[in-house]
N, C-alpha and C. Protein backbone atom coordinates (compact mmCIF):
# COMPACT_ATOMS: atom_id res chain seq x y z
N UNK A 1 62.81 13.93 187.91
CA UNK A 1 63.77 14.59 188.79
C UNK A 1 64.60 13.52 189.52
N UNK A 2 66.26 13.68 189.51
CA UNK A 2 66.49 12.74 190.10
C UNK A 2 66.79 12.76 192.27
N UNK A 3 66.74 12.30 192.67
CA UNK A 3 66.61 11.72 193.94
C UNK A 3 67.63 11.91 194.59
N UNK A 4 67.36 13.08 195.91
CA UNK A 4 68.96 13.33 196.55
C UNK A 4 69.69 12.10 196.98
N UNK A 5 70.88 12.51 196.92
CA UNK A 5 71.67 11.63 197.62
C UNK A 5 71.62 11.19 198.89
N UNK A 6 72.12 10.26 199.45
CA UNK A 6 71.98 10.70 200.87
C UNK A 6 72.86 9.30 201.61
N UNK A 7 73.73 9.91 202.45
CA UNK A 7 74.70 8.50 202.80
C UNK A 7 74.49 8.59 204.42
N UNK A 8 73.51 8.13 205.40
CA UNK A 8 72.80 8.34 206.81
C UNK A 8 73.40 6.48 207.57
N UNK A 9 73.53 6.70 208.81
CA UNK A 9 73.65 5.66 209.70
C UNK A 9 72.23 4.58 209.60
N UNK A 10 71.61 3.55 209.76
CA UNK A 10 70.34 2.63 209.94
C UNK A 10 70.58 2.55 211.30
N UNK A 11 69.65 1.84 211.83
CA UNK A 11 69.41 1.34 213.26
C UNK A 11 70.44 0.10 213.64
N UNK A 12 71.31 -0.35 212.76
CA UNK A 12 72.25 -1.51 213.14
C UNK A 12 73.69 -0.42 213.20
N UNK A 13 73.51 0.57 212.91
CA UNK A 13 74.96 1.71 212.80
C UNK A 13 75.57 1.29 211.11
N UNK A 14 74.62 0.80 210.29
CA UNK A 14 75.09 0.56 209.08
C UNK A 14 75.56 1.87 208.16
N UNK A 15 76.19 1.93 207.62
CA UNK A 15 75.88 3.45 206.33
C UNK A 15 75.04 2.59 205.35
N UNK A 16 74.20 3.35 204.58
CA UNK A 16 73.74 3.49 203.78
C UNK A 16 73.03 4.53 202.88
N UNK A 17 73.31 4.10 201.65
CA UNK A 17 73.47 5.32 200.73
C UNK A 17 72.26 5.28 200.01
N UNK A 18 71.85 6.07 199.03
CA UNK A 18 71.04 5.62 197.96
C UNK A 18 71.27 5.16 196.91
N UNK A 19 72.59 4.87 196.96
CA UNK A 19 73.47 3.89 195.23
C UNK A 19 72.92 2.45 195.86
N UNK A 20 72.95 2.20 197.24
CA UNK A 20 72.76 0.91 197.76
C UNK A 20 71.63 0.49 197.50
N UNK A 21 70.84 1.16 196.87
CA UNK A 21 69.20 0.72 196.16
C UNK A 21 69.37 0.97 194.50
N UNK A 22 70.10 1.30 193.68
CA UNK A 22 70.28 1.32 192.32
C UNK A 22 69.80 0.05 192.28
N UNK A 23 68.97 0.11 191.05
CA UNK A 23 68.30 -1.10 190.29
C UNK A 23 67.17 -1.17 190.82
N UNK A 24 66.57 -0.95 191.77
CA UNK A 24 65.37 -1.68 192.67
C UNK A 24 64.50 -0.35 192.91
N UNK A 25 63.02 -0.56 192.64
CA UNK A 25 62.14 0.47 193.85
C UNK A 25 62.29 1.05 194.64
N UNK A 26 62.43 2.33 195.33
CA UNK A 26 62.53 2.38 196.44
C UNK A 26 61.42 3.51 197.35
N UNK A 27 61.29 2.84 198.30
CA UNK A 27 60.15 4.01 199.08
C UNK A 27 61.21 4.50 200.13
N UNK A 28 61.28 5.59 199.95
CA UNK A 28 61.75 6.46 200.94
C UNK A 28 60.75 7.50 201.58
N UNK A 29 60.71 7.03 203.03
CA UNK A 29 59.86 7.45 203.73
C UNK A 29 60.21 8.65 205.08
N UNK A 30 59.50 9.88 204.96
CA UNK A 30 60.13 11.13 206.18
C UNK A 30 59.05 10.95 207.21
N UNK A 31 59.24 10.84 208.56
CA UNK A 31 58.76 11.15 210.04
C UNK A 31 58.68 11.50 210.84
N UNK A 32 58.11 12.04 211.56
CA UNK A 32 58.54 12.77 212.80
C UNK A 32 59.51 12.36 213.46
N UNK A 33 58.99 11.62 214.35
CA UNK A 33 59.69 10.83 215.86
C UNK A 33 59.00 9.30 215.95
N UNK A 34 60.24 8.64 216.23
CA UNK A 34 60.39 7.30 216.47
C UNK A 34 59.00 6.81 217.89
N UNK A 35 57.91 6.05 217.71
CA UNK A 35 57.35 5.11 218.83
C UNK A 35 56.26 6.22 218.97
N UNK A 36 55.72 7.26 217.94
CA UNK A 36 54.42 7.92 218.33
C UNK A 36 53.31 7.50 217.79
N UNK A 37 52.36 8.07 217.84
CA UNK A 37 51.02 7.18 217.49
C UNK A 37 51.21 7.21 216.21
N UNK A 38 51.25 8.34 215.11
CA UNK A 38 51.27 8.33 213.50
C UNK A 38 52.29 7.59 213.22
N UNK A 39 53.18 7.78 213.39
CA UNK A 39 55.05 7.54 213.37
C UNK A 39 54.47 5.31 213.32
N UNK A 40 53.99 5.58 214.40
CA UNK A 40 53.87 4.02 214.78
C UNK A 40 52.80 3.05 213.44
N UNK A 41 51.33 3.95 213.17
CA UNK A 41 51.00 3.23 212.43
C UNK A 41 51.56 2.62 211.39
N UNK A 42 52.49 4.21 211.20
CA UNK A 42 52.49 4.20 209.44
C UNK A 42 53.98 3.14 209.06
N UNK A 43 54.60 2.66 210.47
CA UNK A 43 56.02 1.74 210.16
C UNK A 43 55.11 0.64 210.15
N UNK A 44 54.31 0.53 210.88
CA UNK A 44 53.82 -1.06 211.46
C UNK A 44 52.92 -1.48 209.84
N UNK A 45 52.27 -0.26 208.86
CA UNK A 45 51.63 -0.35 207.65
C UNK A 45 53.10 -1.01 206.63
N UNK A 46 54.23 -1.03 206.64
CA UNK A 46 54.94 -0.67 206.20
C UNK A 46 55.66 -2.33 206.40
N UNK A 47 55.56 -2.31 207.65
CA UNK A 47 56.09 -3.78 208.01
C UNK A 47 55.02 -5.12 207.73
N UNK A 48 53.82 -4.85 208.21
CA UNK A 48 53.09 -5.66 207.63
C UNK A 48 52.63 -5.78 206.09
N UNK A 49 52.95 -5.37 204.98
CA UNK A 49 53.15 -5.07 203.58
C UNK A 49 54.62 -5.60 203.41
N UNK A 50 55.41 -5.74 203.99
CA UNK A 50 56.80 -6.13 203.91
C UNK A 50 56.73 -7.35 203.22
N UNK A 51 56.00 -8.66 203.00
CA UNK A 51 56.42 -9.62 202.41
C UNK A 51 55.90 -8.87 200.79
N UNK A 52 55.12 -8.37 200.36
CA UNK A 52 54.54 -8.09 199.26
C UNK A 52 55.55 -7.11 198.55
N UNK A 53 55.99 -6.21 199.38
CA UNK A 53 57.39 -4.86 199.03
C UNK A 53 57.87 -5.86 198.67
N UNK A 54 58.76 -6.94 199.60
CA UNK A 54 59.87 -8.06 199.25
C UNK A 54 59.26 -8.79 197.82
N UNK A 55 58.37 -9.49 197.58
CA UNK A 55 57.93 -10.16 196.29
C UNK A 55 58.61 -9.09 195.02
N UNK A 56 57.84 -7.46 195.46
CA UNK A 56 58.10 -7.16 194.34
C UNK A 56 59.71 -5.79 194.33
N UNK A 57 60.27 -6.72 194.88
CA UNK A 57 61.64 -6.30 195.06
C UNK A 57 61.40 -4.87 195.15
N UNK A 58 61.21 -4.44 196.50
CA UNK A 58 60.80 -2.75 196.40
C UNK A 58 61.51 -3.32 197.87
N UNK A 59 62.55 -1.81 197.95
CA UNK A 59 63.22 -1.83 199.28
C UNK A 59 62.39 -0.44 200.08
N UNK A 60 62.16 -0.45 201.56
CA UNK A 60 61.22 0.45 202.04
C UNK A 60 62.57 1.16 202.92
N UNK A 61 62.79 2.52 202.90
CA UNK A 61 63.48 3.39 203.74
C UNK A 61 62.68 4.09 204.60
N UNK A 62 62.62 4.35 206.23
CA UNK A 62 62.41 5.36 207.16
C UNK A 62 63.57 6.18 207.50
N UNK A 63 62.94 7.70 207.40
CA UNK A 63 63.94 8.56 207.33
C UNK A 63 63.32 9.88 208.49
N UNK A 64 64.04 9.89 209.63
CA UNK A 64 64.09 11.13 210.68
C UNK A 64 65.21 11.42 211.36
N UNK A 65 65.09 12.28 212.01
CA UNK A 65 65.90 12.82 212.66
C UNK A 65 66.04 12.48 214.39
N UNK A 66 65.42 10.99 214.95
CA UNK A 66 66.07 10.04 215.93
C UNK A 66 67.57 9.66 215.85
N UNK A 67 68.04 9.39 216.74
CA UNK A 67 69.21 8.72 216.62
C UNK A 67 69.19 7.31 216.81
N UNK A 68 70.59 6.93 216.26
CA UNK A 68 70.54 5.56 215.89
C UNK A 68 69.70 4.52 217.08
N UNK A 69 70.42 4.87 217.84
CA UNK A 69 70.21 4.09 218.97
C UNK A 69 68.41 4.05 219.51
N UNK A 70 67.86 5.07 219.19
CA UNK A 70 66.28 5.58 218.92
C UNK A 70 65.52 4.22 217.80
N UNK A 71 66.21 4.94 216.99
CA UNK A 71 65.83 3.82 215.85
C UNK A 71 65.39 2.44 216.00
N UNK A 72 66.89 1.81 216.51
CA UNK A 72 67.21 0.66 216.94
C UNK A 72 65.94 -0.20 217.99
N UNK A 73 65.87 0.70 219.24
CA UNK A 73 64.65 0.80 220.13
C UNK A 73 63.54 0.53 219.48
N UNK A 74 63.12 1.31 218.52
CA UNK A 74 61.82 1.57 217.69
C UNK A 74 61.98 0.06 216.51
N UNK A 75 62.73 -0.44 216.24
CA UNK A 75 62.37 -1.38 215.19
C UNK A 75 62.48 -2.78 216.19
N UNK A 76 63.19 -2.99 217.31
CA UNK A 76 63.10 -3.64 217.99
C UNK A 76 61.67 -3.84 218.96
N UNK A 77 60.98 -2.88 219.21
CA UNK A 77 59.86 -3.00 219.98
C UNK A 77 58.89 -3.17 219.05
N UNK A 78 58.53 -3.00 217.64
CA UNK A 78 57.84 -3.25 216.88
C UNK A 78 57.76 -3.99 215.71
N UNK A 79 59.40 -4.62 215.43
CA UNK A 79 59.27 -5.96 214.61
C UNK A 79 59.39 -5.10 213.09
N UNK A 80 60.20 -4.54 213.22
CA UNK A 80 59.93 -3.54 212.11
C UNK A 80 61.36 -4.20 211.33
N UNK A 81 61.04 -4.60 210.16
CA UNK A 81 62.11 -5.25 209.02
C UNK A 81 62.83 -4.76 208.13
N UNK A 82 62.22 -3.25 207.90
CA UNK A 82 63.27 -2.42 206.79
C UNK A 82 63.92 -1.24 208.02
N UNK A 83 64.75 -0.69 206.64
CA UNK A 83 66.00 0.35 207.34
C UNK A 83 65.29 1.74 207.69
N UNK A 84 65.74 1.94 208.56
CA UNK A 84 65.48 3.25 209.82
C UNK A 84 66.64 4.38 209.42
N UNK A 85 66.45 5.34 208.94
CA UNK A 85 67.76 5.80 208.74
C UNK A 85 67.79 7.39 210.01
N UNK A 86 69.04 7.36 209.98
CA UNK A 86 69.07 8.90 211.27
C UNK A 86 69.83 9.83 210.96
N UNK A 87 68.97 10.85 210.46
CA UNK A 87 69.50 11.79 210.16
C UNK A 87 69.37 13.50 210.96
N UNK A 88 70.36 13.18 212.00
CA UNK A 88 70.29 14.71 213.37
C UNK A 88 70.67 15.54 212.45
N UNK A 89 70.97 15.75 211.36
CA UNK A 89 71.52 16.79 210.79
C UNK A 89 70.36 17.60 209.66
N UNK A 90 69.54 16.73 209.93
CA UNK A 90 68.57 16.93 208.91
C UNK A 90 68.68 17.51 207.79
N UNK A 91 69.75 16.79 206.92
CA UNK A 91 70.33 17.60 205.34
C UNK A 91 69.53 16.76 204.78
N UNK A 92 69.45 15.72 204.81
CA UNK A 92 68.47 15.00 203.52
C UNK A 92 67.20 14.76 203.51
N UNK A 93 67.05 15.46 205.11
CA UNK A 93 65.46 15.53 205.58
C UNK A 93 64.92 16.95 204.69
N UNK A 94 65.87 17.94 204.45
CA UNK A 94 66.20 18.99 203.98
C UNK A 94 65.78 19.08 202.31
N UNK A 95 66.95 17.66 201.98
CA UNK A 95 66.91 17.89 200.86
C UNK A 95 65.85 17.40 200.15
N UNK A 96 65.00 16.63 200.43
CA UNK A 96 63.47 15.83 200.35
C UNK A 96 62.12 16.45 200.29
N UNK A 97 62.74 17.99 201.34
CA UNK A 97 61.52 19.17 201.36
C UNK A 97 60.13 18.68 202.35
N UNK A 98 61.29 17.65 203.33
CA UNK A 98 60.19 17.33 204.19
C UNK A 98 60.65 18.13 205.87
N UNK A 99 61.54 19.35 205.37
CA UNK A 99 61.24 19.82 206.87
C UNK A 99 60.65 21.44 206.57
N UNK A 100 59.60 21.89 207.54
CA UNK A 100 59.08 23.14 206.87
C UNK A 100 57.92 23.26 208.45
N UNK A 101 57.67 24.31 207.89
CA UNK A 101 56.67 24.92 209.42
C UNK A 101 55.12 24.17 209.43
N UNK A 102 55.15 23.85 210.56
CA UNK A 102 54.16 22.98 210.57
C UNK A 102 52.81 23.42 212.23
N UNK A 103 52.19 23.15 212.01
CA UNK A 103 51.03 23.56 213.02
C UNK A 103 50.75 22.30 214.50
N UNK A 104 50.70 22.43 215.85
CA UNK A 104 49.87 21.68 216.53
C UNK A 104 49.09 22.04 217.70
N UNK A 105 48.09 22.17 217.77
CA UNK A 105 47.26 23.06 218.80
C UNK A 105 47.29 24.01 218.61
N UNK A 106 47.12 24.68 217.86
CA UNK A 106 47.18 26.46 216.79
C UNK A 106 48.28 27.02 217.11
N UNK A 107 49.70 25.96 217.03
CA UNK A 107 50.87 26.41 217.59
C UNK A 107 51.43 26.72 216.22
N UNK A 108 52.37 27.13 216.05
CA UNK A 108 53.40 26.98 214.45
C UNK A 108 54.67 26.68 215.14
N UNK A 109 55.31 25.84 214.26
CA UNK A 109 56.69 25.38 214.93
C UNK A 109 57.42 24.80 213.43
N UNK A 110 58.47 24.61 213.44
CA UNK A 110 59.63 24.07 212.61
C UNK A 110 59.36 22.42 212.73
N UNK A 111 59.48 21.84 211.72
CA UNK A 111 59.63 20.11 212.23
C UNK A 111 59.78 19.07 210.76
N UNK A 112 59.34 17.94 211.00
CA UNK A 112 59.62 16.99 209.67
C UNK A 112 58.34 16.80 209.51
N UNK A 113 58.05 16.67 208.02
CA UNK A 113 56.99 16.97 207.57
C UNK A 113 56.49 15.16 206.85
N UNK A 114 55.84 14.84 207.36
CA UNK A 114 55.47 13.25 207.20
C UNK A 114 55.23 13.42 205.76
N UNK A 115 56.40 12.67 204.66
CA UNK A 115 56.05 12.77 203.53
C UNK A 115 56.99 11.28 203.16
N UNK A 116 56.62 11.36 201.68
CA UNK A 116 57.48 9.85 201.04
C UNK A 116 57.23 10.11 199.26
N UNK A 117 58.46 9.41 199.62
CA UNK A 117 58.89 9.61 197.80
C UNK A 117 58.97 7.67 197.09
N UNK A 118 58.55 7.90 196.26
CA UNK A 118 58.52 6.49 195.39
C UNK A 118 59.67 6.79 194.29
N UNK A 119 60.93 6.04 194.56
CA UNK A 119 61.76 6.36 193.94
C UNK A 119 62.57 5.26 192.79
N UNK A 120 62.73 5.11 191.51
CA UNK A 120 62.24 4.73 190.29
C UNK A 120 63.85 3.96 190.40
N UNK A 121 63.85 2.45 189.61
CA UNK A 121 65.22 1.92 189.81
C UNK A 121 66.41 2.84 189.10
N UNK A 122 66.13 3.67 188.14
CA UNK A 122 67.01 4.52 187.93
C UNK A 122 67.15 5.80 188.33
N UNK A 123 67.10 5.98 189.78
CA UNK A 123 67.13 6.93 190.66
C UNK A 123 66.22 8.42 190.91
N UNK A 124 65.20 8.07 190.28
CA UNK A 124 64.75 9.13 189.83
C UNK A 124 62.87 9.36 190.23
N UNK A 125 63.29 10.64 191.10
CA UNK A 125 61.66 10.41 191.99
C UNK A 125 60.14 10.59 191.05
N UNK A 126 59.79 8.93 191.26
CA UNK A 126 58.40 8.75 190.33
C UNK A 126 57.05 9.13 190.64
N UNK A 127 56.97 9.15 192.06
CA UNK A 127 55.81 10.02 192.91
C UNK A 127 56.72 10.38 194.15
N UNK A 128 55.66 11.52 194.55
CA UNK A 128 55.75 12.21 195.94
C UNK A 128 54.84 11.79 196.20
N UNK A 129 54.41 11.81 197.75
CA UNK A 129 53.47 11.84 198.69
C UNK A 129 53.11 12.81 199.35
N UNK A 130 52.77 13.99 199.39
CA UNK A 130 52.78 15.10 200.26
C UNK A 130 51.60 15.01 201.22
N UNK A 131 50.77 14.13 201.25
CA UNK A 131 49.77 13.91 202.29
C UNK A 131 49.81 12.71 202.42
N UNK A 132 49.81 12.31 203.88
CA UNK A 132 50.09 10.83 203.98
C UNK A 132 48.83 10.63 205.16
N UNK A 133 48.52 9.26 204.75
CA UNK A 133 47.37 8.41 206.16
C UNK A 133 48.06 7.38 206.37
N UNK A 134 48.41 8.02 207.72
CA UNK A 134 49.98 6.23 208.30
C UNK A 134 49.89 5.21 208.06
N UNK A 135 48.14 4.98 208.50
CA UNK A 135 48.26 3.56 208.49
C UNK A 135 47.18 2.61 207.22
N UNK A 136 46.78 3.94 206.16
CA UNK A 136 46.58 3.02 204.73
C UNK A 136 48.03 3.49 203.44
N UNK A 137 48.93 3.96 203.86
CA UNK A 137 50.46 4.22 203.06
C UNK A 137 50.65 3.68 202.04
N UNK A 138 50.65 1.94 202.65
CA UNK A 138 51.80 1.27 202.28
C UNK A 138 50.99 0.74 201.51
N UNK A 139 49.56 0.72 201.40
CA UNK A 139 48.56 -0.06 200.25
C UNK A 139 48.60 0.77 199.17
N UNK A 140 48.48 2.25 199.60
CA UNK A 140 48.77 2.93 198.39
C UNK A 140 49.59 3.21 197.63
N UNK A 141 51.11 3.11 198.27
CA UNK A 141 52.02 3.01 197.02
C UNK A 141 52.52 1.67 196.19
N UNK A 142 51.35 0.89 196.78
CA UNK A 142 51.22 -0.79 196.15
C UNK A 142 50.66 -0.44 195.01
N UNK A 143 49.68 -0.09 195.21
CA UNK A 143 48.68 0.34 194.04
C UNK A 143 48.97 0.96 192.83
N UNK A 144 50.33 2.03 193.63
CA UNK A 144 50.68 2.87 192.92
C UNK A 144 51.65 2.33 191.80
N UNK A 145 53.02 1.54 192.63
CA UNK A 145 53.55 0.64 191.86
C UNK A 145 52.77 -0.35 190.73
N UNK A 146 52.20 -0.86 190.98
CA UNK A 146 51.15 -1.50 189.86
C UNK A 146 51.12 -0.65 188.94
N UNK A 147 50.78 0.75 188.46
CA UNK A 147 50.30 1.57 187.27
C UNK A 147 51.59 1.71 187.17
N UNK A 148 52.83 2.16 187.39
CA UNK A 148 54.00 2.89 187.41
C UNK A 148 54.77 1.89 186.68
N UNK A 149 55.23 0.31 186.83
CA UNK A 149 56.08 -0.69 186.42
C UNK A 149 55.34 -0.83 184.76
């Protein structure tokens, strides 16, 4: 299946698209909210795996619905090296199938649904993630890459 589009602001006010990863790996990653406890492991899993992503030319995307300036905050207080993307409009949060009704304290509510896609240099999504553990992620779609290349 191939891999929505999606042309969103980063935490520097950059655009970026998903043609801007043609050729290369890509993890595209959905989150709640910027600087929370899950939110936090699973960037900081993400950043510390960052030289190994970089070796094997795999570019890592975060994708919610913070604003830029949120973002910005959040990769700055945590040293965080890949792109933050912000999407208030939540169309590509949409189009990813990571926003949907979700539970907290036997509440039900609307929200972004912590998920990630492993997305193939010819654009085309090679795994989903639909259950994620923040902060062992980024080992697993290491792993995963290994069987997949």
């Amino acid at each position: 299946m191939k891999a929505p589009d999606f042309s969103l602001q980063d935490q520097t006010d950059t655009t970026r698209k998903l043609s801007d990863y043609a050729g290369k790996w890509l993890v595209v990653y959905f989150y709640p909210k910027d600087d929370t406890p899950g939110c936090t492991k699973e960037a900081c899993s993400f950043r510390d795996s960052g030289a190994v992503f970089a070796e094997q030319d795999v570019a890592v995307v975060g994708i919610s619905a913070d604003s830029v300036a949120s973002h910005a905050k959040f990769a700055e207080k945590y040293h965080l090296t890949f792109t933050l993307l912000s999407d208030p409009t939540k169309e590509t949060i949409r189009a990813y199938g990571s926003w949907g009704e979700k539970s907290m304290y036997g509440k039900l509510f609307e929200g972004i649904i912590r998920k990630t896609y492993l997305i193939s240099p010819e654009g085309e999504i090679a795994k989903e993630y639909p259950k994620v553990t923040p902060d062992k992620h980024a080992e697993q779609i290491l792993k995963d890459l290994e069987e997949l290349r």
